[in-house]
N, C-alpha and C. Protein backbone atom coordinates (compact mmCIF):
# COMPACT_ATOMS: atom_id res chain seq x y z
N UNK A 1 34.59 16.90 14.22
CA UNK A 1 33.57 17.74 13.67
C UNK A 1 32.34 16.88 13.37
N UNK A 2 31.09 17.27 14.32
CA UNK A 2 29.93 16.40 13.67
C UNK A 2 29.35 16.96 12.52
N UNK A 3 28.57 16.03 11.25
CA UNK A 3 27.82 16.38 10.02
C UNK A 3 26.51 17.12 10.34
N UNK A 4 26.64 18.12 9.31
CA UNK A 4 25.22 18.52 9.86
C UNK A 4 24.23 18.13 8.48
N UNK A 5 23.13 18.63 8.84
CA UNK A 5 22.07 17.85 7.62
C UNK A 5 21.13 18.86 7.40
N UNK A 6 21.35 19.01 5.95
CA UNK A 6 20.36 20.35 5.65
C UNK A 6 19.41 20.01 4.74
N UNK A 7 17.58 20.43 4.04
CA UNK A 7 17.14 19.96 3.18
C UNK A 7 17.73 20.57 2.17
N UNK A 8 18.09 21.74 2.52
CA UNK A 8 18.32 22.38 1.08
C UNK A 8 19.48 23.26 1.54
N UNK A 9 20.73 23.07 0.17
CA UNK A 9 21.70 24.01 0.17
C UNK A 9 21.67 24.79 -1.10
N UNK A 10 21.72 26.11 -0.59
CA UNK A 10 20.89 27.34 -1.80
C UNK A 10 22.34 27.90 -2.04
N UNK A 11 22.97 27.73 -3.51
CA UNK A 11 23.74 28.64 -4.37
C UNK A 11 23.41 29.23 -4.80
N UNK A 12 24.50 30.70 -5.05
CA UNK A 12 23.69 31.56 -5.64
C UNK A 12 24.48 32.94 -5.45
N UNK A 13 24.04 33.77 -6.22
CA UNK A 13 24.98 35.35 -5.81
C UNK A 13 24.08 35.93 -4.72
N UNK A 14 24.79 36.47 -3.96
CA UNK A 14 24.11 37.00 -2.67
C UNK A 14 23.67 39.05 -3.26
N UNK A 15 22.53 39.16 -3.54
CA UNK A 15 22.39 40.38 -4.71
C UNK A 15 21.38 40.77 -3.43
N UNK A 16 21.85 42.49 -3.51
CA UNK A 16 21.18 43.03 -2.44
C UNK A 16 19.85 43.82 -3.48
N UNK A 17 18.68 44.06 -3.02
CA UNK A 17 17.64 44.42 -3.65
C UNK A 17 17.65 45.49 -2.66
N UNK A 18 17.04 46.65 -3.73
CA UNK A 18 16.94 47.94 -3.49
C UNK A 18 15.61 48.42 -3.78
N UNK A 19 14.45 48.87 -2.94
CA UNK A 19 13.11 48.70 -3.01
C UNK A 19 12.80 50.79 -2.83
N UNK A 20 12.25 51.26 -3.87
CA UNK A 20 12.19 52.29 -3.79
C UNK A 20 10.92 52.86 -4.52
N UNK A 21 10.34 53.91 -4.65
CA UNK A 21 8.88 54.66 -5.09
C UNK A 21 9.25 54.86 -6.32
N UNK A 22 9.06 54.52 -7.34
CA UNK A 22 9.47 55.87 -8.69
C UNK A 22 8.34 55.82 -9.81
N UNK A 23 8.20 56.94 -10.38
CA UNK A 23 7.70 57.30 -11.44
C UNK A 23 7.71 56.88 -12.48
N UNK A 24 7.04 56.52 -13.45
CA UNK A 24 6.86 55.77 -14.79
C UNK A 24 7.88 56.83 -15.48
N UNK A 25 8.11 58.08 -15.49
CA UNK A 25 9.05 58.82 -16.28
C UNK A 25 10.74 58.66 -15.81
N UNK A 26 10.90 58.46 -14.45
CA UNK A 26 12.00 57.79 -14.00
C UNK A 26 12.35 56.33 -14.47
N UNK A 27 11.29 55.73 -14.48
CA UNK A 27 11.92 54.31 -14.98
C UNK A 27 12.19 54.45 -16.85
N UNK A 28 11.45 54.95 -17.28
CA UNK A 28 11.44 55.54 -18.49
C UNK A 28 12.78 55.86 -19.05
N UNK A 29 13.31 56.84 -18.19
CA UNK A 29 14.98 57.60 -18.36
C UNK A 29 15.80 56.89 -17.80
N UNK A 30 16.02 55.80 -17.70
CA UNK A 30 16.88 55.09 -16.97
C UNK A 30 16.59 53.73 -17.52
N UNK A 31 15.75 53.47 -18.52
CA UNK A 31 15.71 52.25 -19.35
C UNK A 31 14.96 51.24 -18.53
N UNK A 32 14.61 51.04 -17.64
CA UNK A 32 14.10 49.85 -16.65
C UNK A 32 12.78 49.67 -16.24
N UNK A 33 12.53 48.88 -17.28
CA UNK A 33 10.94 48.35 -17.39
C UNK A 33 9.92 47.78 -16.15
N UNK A 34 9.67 48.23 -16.32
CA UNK A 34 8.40 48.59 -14.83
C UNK A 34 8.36 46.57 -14.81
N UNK A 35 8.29 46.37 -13.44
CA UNK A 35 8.42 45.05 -12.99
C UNK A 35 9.49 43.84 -13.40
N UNK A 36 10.65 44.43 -13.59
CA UNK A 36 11.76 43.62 -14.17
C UNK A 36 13.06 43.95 -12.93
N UNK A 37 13.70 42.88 -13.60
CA UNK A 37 15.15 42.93 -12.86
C UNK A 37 16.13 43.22 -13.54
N UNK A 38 17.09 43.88 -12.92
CA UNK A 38 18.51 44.07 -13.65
C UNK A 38 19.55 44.38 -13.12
N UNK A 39 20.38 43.24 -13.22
CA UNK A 39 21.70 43.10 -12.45
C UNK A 39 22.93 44.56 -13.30
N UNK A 40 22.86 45.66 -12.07
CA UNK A 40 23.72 46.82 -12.89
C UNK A 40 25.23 46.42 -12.66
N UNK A 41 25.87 47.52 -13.20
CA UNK A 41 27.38 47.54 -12.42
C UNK A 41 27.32 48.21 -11.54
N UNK A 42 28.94 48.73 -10.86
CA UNK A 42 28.91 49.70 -9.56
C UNK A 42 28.41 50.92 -10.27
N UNK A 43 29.43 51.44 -11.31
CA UNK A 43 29.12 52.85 -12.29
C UNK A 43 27.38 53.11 -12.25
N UNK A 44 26.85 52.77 -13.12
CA UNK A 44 25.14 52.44 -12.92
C UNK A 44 24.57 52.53 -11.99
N UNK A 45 24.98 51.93 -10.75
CA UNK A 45 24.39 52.11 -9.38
C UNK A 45 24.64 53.20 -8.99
N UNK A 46 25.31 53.62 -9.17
CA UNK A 46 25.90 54.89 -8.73
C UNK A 46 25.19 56.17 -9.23
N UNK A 47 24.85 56.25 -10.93
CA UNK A 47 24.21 57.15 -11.18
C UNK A 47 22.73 56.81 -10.30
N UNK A 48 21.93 55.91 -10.51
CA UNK A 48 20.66 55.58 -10.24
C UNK A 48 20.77 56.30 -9.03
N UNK A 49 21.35 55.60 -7.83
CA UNK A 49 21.09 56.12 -6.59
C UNK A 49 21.50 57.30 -6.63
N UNK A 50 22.21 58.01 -7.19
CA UNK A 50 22.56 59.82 -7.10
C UNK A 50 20.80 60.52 -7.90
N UNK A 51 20.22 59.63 -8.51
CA UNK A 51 18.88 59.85 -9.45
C UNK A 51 17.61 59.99 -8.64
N UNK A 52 17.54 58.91 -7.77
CA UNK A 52 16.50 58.31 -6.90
C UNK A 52 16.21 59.21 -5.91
N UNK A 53 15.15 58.53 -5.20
CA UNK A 53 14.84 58.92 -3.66
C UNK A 53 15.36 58.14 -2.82
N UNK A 54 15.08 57.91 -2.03
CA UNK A 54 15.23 57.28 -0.44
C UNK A 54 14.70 55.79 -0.79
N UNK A 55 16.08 54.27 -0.77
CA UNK A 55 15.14 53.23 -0.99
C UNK A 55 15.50 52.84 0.08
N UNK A 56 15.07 51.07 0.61
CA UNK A 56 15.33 50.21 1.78
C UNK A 56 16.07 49.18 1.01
N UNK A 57 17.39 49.43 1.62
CA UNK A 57 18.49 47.86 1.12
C UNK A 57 17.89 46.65 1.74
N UNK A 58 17.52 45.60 1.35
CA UNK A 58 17.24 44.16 1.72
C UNK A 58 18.02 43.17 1.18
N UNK A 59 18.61 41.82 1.06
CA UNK A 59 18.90 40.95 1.33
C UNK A 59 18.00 40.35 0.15
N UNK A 60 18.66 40.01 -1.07
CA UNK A 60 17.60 39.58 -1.78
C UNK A 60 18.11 38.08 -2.95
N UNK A 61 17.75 38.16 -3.92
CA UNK A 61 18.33 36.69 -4.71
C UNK A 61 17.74 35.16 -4.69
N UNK A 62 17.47 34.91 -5.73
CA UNK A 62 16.44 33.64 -5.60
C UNK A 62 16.98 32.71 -4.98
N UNK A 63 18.07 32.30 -5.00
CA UNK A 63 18.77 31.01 -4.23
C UNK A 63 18.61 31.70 -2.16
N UNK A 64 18.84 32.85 -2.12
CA UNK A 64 18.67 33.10 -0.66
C UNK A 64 17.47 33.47 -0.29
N UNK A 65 16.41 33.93 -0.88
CA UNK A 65 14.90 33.59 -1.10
C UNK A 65 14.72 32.35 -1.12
N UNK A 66 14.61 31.36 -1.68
CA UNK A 66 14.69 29.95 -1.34
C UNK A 66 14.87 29.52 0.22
N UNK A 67 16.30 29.74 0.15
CA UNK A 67 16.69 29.50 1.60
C UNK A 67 16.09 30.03 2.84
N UNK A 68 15.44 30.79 2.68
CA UNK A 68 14.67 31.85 3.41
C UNK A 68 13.30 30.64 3.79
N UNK A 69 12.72 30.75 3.05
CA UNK A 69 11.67 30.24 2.65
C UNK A 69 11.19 29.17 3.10
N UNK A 70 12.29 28.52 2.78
CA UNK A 70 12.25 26.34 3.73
C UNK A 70 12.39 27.00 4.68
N UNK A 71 13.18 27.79 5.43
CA UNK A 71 13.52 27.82 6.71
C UNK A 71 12.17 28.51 7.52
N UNK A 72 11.79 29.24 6.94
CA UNK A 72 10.20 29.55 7.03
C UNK A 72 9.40 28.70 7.42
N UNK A 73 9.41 27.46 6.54
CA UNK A 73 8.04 26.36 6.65
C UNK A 73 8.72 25.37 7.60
N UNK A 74 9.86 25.47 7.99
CA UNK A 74 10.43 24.33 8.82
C UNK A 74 11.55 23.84 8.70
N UNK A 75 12.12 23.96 7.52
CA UNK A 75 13.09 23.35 7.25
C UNK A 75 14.39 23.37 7.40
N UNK A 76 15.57 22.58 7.05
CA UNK A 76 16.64 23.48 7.67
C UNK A 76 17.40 23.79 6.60
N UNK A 77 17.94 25.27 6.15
CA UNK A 77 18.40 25.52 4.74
C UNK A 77 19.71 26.57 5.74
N UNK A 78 20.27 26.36 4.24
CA UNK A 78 21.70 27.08 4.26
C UNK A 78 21.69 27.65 2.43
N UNK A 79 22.91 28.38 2.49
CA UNK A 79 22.96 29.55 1.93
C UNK A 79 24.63 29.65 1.45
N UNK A 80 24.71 29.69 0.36
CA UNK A 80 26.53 29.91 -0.17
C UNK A 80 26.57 30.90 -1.14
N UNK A 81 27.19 32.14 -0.97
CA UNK A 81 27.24 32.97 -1.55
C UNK A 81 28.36 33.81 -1.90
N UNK A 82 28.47 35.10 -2.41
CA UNK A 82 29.42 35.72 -2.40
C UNK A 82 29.42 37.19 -2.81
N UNK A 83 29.97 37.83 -1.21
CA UNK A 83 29.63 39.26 -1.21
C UNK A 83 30.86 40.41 -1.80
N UNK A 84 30.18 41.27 -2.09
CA UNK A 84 31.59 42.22 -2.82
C UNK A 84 32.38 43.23 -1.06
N UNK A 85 33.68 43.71 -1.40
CA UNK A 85 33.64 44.05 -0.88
C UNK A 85 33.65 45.72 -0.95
N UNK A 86 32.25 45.69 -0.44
CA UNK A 86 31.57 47.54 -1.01
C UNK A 86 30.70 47.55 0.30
N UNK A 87 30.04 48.73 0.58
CA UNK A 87 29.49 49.11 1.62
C UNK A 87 28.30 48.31 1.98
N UNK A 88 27.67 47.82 0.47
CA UNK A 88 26.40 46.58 0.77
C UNK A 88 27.19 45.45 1.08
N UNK A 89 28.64 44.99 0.92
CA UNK A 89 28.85 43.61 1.10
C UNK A 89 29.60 43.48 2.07
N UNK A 90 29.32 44.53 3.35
CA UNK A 90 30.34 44.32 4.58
C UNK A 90 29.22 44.10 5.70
């Protein structure tokens, strides 16, 4: 097995971001302060998205943002994570 050589190895939870339109009275009723993050449970997710409109699942999390990122400007990055096994983590 040859070594490989990376600048950067990004840990981290592999957290899928959910990007959607909503209303100051929606974020309002659902507690979640306009430009913040918050890691829910499944339960929680569950109401929200039964709440919501139509969002776009992406690939998100600062350590794989990172990794993203060097690999962007040139660099060579890797990524260690860990996915659930639910419909976002297959």
């Amino acid at each position: 097995m040859s070594a490989t050589s990376l600048d950067v190895l990004a840990l981290g939870n592999a957290i899928v971001d959910v990007i959607s339109r909503a209303e100051e009275d929606f974020l309002a009723a659902h507690a979640m302060p306009k430009g913040s993050m918050t890691l829910i449970d499944e339960a929680r997710a569950e109401a929200v998205y039964a709440a919501m409109g139509p969002g776009v699942e992406i690939s998100g999390g600062s350590a794989a943002n990172t990794a993203v990122g060097v690999a962007a400007l040139g660099g060579r990055s890797g990524f260690v994570g860990l996915v659930r096994d639910d419909a976002l983590g297959t």
